[in-house]
C-alpha atoms as a PDB file:
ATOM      1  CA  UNK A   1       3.591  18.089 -25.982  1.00  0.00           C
ATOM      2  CA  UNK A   2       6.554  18.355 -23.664  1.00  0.00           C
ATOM      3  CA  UNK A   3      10.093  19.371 -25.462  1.00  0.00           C
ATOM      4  CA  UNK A   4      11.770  16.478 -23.064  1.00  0.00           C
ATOM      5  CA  UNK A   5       9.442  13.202 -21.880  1.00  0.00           C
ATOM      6  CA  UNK A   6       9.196  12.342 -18.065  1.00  0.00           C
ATOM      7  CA  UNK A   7      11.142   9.289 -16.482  1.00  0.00           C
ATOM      8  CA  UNK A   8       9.192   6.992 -15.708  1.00  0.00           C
ATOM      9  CA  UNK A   9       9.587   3.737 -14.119  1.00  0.00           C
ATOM     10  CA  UNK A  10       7.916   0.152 -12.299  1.00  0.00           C
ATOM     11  CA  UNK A  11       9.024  -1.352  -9.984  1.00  0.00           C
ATOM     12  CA  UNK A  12       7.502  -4.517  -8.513  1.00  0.00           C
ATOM     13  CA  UNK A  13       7.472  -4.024  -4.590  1.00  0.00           C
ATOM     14  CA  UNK A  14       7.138  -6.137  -1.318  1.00  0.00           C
ATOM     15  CA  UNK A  15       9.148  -9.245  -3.872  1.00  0.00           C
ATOM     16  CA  UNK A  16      12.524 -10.249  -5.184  1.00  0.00           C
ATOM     17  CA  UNK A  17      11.412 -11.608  -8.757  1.00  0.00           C
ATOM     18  CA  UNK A  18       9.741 -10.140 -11.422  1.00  0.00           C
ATOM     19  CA  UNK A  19       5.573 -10.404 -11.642  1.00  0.00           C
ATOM     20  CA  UNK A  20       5.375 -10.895  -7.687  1.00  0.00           C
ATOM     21  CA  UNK A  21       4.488  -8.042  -5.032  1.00  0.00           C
ATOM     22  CA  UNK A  22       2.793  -4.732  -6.250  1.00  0.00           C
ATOM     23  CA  UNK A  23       3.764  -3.057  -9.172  1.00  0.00           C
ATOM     24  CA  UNK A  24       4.041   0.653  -8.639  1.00  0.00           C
ATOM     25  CA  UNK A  25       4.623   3.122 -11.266  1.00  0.00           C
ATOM     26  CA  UNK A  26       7.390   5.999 -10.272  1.00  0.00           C
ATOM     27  CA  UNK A  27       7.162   9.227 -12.542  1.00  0.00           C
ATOM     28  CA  UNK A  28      10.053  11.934 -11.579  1.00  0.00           C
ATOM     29  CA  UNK A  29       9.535  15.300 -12.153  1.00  0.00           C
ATOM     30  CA  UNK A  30      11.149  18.735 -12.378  1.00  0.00           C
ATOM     31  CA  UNK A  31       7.835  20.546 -11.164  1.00  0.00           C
ATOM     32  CA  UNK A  32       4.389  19.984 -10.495  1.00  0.00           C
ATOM     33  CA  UNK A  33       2.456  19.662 -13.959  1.00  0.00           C
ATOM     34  CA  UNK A  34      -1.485  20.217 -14.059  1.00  0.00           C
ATOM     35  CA  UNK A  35      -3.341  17.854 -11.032  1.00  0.00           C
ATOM     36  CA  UNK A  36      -4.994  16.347 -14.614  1.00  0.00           C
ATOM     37  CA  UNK A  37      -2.343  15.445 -16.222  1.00  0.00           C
ATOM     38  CA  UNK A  38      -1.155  13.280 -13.143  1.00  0.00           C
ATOM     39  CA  UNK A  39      -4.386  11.702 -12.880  1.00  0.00           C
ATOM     40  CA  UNK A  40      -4.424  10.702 -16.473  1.00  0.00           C
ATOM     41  CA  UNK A  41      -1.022   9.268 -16.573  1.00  0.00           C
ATOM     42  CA  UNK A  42      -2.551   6.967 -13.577  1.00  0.00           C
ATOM     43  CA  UNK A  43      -5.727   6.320 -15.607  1.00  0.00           C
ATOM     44  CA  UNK A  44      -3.378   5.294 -18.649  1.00  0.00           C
ATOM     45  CA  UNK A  45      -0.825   3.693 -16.727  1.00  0.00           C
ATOM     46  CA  UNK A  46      -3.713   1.349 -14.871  1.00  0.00           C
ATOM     47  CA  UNK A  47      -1.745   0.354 -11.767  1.00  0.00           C
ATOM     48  CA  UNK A  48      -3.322   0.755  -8.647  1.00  0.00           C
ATOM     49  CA  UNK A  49      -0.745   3.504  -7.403  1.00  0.00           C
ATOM     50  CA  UNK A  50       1.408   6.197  -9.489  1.00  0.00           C
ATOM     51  CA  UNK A  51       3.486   8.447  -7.607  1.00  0.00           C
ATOM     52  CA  UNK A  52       4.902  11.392  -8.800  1.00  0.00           C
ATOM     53  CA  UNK A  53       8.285  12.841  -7.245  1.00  0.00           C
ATOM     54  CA  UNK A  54       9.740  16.142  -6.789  1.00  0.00           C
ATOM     55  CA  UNK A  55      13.049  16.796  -5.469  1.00  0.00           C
ATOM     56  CA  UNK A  56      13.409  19.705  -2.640  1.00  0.00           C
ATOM     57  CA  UNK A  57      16.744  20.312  -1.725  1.00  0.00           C
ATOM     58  CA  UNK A  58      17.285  17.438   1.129  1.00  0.00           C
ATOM     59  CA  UNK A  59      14.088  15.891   0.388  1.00  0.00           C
ATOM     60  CA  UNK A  60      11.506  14.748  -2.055  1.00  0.00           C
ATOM     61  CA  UNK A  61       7.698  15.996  -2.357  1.00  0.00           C
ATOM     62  CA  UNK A  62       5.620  12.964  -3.716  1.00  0.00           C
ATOM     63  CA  UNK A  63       2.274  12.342  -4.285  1.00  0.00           C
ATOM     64  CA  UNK A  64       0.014   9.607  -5.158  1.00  0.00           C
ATOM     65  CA  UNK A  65      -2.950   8.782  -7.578  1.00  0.00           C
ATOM     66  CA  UNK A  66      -4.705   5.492  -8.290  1.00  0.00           C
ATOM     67  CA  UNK A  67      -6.501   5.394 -11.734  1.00  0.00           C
ATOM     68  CA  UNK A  68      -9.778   7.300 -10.386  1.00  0.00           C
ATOM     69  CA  UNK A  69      -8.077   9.601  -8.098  1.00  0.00           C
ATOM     70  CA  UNK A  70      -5.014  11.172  -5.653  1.00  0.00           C
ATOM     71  CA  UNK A  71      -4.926   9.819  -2.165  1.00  0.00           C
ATOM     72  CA  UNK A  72      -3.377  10.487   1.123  1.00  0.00           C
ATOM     73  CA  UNK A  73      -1.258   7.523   1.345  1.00  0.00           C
ATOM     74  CA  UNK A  74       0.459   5.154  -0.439  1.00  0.00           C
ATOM     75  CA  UNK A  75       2.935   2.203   0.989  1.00  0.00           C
ATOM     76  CA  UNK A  76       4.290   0.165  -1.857  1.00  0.00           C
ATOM     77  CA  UNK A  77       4.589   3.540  -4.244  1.00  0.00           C
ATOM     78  CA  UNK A  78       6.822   5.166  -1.527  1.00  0.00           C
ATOM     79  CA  UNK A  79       9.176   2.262  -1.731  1.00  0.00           C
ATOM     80  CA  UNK A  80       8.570   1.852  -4.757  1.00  0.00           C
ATOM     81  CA  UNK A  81       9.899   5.268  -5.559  1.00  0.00           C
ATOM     82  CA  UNK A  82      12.790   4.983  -2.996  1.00  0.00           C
ATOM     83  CA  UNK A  83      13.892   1.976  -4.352  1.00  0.00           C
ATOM     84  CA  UNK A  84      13.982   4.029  -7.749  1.00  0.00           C
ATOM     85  CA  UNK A  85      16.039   6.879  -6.702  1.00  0.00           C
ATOM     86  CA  UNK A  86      18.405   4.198  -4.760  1.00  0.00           C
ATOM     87  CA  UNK A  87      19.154   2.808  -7.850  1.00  0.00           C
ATOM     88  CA  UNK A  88      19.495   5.640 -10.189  1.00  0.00           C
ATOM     89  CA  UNK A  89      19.624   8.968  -8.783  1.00  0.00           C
ATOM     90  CA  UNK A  90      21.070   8.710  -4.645  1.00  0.00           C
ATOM     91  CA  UNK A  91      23.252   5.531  -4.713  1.00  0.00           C
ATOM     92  CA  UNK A  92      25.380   6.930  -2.307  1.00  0.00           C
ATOM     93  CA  UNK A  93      22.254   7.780  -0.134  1.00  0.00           C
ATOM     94  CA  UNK A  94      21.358   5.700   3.334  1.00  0.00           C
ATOM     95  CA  UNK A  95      18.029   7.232   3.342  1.00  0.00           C
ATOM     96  CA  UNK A  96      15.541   9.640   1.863  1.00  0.00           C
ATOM     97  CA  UNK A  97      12.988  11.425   3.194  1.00  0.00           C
ATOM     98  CA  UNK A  98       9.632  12.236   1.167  1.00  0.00           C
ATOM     99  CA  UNK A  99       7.344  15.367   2.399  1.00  0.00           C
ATOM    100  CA  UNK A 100       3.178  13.876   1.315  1.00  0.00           C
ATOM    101  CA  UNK A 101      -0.070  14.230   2.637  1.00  0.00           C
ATOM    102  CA  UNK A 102       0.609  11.702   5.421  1.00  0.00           C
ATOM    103  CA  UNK A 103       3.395  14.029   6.631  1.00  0.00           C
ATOM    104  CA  UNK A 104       7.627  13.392   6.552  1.00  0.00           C
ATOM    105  CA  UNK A 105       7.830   9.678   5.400  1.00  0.00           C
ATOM    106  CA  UNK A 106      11.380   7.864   5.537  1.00  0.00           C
ATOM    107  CA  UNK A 107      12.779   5.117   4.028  1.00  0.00           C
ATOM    108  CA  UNK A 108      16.304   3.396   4.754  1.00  0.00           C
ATOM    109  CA  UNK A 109      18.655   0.760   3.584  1.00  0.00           C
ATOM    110  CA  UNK A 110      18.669  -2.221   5.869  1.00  0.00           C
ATOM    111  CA  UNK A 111      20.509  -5.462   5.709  1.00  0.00           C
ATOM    112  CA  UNK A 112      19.907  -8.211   2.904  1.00  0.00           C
ATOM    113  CA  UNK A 113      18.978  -5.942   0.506  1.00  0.00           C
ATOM    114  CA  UNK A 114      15.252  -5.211   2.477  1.00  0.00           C
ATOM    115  CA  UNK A 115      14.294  -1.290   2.776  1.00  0.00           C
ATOM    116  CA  UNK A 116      12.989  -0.156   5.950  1.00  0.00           C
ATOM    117  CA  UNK A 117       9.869   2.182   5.189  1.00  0.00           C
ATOM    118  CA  UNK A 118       8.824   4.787   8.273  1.00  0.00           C
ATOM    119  CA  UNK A 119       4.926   5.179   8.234  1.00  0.00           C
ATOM    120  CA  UNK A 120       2.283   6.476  10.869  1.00  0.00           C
ATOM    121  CA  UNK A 121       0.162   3.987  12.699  1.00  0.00           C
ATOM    122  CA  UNK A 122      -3.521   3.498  12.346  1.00  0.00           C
ATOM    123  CA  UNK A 123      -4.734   1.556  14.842  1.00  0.00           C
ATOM    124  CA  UNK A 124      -8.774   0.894  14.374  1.00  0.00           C
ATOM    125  CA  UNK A 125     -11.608   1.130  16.728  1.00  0.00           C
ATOM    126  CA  UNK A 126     -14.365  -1.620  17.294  1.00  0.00           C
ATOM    127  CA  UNK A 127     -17.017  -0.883  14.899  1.00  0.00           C
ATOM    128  CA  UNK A 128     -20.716  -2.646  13.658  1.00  0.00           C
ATOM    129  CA  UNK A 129     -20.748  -5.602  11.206  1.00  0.00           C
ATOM    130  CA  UNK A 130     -21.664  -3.072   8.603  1.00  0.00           C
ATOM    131  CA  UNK A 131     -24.533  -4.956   5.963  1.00  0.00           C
ATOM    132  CA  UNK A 132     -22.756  -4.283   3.219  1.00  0.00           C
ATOM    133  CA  UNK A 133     -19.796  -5.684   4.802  1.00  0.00           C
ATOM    134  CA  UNK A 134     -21.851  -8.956   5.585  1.00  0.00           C
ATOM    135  CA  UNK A 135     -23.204  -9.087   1.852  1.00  0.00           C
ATOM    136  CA  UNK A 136     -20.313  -8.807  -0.126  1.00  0.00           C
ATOM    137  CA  UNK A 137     -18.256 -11.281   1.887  1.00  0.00           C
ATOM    138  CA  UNK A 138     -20.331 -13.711   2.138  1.00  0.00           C
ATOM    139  CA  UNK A 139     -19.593 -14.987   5.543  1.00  0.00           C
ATOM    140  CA  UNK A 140     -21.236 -14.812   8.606  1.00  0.00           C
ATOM    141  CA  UNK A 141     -18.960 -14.458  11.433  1.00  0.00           C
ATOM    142  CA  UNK A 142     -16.169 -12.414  11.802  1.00  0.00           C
ATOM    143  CA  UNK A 143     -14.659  -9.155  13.815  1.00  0.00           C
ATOM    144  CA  UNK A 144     -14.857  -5.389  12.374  1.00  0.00           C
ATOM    145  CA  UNK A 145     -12.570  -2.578  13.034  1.00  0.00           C
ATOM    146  CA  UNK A 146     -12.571   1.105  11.957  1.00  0.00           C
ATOM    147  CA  UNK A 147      -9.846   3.165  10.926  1.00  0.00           C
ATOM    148  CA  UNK A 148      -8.459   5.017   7.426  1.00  0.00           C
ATOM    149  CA  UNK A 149      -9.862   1.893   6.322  1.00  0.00           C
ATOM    150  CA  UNK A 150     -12.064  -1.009   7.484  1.00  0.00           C
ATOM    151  CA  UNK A 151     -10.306  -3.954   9.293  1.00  0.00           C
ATOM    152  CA  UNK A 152     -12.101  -7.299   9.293  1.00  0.00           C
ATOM    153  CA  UNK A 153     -10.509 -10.088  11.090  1.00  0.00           C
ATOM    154  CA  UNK A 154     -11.416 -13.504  10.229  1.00  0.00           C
ATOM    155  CA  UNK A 155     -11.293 -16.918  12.074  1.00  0.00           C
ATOM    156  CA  UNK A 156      -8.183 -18.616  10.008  1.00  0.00           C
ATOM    157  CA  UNK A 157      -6.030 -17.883   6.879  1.00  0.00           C
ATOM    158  CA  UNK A 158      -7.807 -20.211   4.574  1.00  0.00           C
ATOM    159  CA  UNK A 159     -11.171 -17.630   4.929  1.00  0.00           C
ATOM    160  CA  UNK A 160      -9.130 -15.359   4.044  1.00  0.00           C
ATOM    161  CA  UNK A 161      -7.345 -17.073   0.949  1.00  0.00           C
ATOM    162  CA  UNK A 162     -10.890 -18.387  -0.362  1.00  0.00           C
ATOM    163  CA  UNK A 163     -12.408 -15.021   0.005  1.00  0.00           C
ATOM    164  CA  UNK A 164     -14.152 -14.139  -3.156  1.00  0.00           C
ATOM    165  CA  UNK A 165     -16.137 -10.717  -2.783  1.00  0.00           C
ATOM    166  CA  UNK A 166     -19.375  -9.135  -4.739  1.00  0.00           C
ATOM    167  CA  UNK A 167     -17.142  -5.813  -4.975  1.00  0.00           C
ATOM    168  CA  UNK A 168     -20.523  -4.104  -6.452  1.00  0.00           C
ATOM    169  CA  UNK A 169     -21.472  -4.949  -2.513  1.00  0.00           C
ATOM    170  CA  UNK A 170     -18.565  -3.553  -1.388  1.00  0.00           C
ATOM    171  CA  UNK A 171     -18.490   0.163  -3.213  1.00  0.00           C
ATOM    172  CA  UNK A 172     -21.475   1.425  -0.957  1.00  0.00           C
ATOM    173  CA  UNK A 173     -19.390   0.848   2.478  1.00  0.00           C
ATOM    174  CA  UNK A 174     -18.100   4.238   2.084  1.00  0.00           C
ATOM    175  CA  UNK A 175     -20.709   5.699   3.022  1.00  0.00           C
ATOM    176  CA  UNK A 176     -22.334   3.174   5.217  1.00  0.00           C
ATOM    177  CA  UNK A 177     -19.615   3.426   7.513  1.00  0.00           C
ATOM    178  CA  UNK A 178     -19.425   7.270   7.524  1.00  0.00           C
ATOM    179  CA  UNK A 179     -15.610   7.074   5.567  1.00  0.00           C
ATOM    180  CA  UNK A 180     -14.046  10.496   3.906  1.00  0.00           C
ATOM    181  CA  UNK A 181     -11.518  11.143   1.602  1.00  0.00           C
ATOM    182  CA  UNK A 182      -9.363   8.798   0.560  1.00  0.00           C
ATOM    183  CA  UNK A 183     -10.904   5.800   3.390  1.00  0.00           C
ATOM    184  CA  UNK A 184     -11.853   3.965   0.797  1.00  0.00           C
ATOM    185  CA  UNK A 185     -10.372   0.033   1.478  1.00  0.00           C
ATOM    186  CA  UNK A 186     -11.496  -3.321   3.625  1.00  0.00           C
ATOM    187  CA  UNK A 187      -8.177  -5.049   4.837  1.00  0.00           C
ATOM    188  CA  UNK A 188      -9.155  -8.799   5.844  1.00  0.00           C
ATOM    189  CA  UNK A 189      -6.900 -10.673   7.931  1.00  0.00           C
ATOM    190  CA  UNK A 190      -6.004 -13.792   9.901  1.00  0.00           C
ATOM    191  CA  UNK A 191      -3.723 -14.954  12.246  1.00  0.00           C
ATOM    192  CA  UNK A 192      -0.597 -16.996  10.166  1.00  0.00           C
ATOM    193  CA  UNK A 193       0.299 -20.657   9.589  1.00  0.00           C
ATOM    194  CA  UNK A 194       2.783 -23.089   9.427  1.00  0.00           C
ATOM    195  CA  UNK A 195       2.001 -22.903   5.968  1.00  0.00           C
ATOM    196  CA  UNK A 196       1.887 -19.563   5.356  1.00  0.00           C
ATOM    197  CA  UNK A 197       5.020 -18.961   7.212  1.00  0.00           C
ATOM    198  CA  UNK A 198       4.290 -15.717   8.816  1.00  0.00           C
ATOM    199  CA  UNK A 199       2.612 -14.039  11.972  1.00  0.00           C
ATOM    200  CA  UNK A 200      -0.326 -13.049   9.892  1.00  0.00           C
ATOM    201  CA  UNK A 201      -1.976 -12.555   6.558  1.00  0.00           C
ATOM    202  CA  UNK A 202      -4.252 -10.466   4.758  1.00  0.00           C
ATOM    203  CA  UNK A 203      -5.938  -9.209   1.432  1.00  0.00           C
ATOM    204  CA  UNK A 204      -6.741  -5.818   0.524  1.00  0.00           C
ATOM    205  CA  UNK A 205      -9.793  -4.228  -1.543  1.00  0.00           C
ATOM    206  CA  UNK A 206     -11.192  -0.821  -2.576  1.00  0.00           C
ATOM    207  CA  UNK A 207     -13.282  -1.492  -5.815  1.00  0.00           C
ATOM    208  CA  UNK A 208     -14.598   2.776  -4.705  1.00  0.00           C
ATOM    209  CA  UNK A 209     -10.878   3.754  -5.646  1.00  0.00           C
ATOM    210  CA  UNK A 210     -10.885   1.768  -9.053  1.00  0.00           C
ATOM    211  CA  UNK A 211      -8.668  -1.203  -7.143  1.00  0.00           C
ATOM    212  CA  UNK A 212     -10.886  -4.176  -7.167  1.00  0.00           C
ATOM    213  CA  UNK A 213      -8.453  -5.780  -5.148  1.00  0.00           C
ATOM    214  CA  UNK A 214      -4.317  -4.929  -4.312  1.00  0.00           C
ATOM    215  CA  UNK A 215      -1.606  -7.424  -5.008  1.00  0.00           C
ATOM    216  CA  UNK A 216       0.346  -6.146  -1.630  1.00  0.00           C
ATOM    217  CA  UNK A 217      -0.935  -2.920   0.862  1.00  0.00           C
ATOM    218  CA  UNK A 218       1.635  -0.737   2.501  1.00  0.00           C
ATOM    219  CA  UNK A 219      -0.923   1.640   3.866  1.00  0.00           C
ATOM    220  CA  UNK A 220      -2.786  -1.780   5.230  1.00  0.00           C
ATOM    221  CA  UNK A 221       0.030  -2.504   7.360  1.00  0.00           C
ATOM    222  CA  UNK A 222      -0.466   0.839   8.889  1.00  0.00           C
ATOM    223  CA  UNK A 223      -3.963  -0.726  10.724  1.00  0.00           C
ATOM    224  CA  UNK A 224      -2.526  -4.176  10.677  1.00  0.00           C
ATOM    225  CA  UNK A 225       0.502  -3.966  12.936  1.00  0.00           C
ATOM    226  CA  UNK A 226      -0.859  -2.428  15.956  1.00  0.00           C
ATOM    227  CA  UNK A 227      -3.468  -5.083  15.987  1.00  0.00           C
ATOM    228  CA  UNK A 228      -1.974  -7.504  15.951  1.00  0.00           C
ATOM    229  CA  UNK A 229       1.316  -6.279  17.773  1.00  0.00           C
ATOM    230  CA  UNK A 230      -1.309  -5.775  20.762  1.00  0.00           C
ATOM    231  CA  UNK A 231      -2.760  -9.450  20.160  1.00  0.00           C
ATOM    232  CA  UNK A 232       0.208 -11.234  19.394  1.00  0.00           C
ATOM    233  CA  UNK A 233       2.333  -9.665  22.120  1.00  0.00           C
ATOM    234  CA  UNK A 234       4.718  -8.983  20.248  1.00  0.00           C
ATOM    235  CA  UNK A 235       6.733  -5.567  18.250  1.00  0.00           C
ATOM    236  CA  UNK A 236       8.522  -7.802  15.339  1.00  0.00           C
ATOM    237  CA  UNK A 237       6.513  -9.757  12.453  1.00  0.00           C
ATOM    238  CA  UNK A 238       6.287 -10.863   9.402  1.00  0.00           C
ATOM    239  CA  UNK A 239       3.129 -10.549   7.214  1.00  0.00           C
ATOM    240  CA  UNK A 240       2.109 -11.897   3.988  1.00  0.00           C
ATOM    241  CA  UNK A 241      -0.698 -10.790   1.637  1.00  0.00           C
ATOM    242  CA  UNK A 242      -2.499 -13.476  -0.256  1.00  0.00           C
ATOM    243  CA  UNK A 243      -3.261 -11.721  -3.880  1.00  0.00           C
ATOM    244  CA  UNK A 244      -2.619 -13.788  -6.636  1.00  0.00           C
ATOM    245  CA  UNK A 245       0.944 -11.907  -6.802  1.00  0.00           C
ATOM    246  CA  UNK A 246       1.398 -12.245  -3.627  1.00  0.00           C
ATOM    247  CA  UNK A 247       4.173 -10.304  -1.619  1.00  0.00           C
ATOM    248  CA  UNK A 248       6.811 -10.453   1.877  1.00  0.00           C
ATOM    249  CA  UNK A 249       6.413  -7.740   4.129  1.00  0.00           C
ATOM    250  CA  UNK A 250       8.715  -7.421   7.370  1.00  0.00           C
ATOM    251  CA  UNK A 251       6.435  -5.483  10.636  1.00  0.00           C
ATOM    252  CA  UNK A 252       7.786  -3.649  13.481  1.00  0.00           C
ATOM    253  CA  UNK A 253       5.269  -1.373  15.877  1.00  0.00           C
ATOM    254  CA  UNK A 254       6.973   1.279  16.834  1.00  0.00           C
ATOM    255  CA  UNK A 255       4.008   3.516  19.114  1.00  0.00           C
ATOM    256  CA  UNK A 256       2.705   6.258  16.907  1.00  0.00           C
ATOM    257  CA  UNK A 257       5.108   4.746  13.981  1.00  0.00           C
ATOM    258  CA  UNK A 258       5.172   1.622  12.153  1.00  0.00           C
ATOM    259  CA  UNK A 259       8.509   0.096  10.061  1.00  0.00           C
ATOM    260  CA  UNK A 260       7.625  -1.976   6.993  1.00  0.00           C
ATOM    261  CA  UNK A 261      10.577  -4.066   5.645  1.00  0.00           C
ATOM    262  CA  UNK A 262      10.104  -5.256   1.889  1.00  0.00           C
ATOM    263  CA  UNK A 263      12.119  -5.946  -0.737  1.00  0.00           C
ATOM    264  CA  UNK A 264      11.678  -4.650  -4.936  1.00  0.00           C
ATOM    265  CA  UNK A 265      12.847  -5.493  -8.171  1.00  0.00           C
ATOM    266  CA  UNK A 266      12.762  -3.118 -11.299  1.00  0.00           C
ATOM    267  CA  UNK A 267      10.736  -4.470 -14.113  1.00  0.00           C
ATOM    268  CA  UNK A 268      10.323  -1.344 -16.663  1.00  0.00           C
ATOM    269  CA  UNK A 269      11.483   2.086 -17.022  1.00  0.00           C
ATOM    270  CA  UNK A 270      10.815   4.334 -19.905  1.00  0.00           C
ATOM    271  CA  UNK A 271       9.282   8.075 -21.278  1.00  0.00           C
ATOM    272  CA  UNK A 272       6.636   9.307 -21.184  1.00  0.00           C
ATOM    273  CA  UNK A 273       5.492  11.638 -23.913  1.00  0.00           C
ATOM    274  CA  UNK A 274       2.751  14.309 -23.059  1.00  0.00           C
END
């Protein structure tokens, strides 16, 4: 056992109350401890993202695991952890800068209390209606696109509301579709409402990463706002995801980069003893 715990913290992200958005645990660290240990803190902790921080002079390393194992990107626990040091550690900061997998990430104060999160762009390819795909969604006609993860685009937002998928289906797509590493999710999404408020929605699964389904995506948005910058026409959006949580997410396409707005609220912080 450790002579002194590690901080840890949740924050729910992409929300302004408690229970909403996606709740991301935030474990800060003096130095990397044994890749194990990190992935068992996930496995305990049972959210679909724990990241684990380092600080480097000007910057932060961080790194992600979800309860089965570490991935290459992770949305809501990068603002998640911002949002942490913000608060605790670099109040005086306007923005911090986090060295991962995905390369230099930012994220920055904005207005109205929202925090502006810097994140590449993954813009899909056309790609088959892969079987599985079909199968485990249950629905007959819709668009597919290929990227870090799969992008299906269905006809309206109430598809993809009532969307109820076999994930046993779903866990073979991996491999159906030719996907590596950490390509493990299918983002469905729809062009927004008047009741939904927004330019478009979407839901998120990867049952092969141990995350039947995830309350909000950052890493979704990455695919999500160059499509639908290109078929809206337009750079600025706003975006909801339709969990049962449910969460706000502000969209800018910026080329090669995307900005993701969201807000957070801290629910827990705490020790961990190991």
């Amino acid at each position: 056992m450790r002579e002194r715990p590690l901080k840890y913290y949740v924050a729910d992200v992409f929300t302004d109350r408690p229970f909403g958005g996606n709740p991301a645990g935030v474990c800060l660290l003096e130095d990397w401890p044994d890749d194990g240990l990190m992935q068992s803190i996930a496995a305990e902790n049972n959210l679909s993202e724990t990241a684990f921080l380092v600080r480097r002079e000007d910057r932060y390393s961080l790194r992600w695991f979800t309860p089965e194992l570490e991935i290459d990107l992770c949305g809501h626990a990068t603002m998640g952890s911002a949002f942490v040091l913000f608060e605790y550690l670099e109040r005086d900061a306007a923005e911090l800068r986090f060295e991962t997998r995905s390369g230099v990430l930012t994220v920055a104060k904005g207005e109205d209390g929202l925090l502006w999160m810097d994140l590449p762009s993954r813009p899909g390819a056309p790609a088959p209606n892969f079987p599985c795909l079909r199968g485990a969604l249950g629905i007959a006609r819709f668009d597919t696109y290929k990227s870090a993860d799969i992008l299906v685009v269905l006809e309206n937002e109430d598809e993809v509301g009532n969307l109820a998928p076999d994930f046993a289906k779903l866990k073979p797509l991996k491999d159906e579709a030719g996907m590596s590493g950490d390509d493990f999710g299918v983002i469905v999404t729809a062009r927004g409402s008047e009741t939904s408020g927004c330019d478009f929605v979407s839901r998120f699964f990867a049952p092969g990463a141990g995350i039947n389904e995830d309350p909000v995506t950052g890493r979704a948005h990455c695919v999500l706002i160059p499509y639908w910058a290109k078929r809206l026409g337009k750079a600025s959006m706003t975006a909801r995801q339709l969990s049962r949580r449910g969460g706000r997410l502000w969209c800018e396409d910026a080329g090669e980069r995307v900005r993701i707005g969201g807000k957070a609220k801290l629910y827990l912080t705490g020790e961990i003893w190991v």
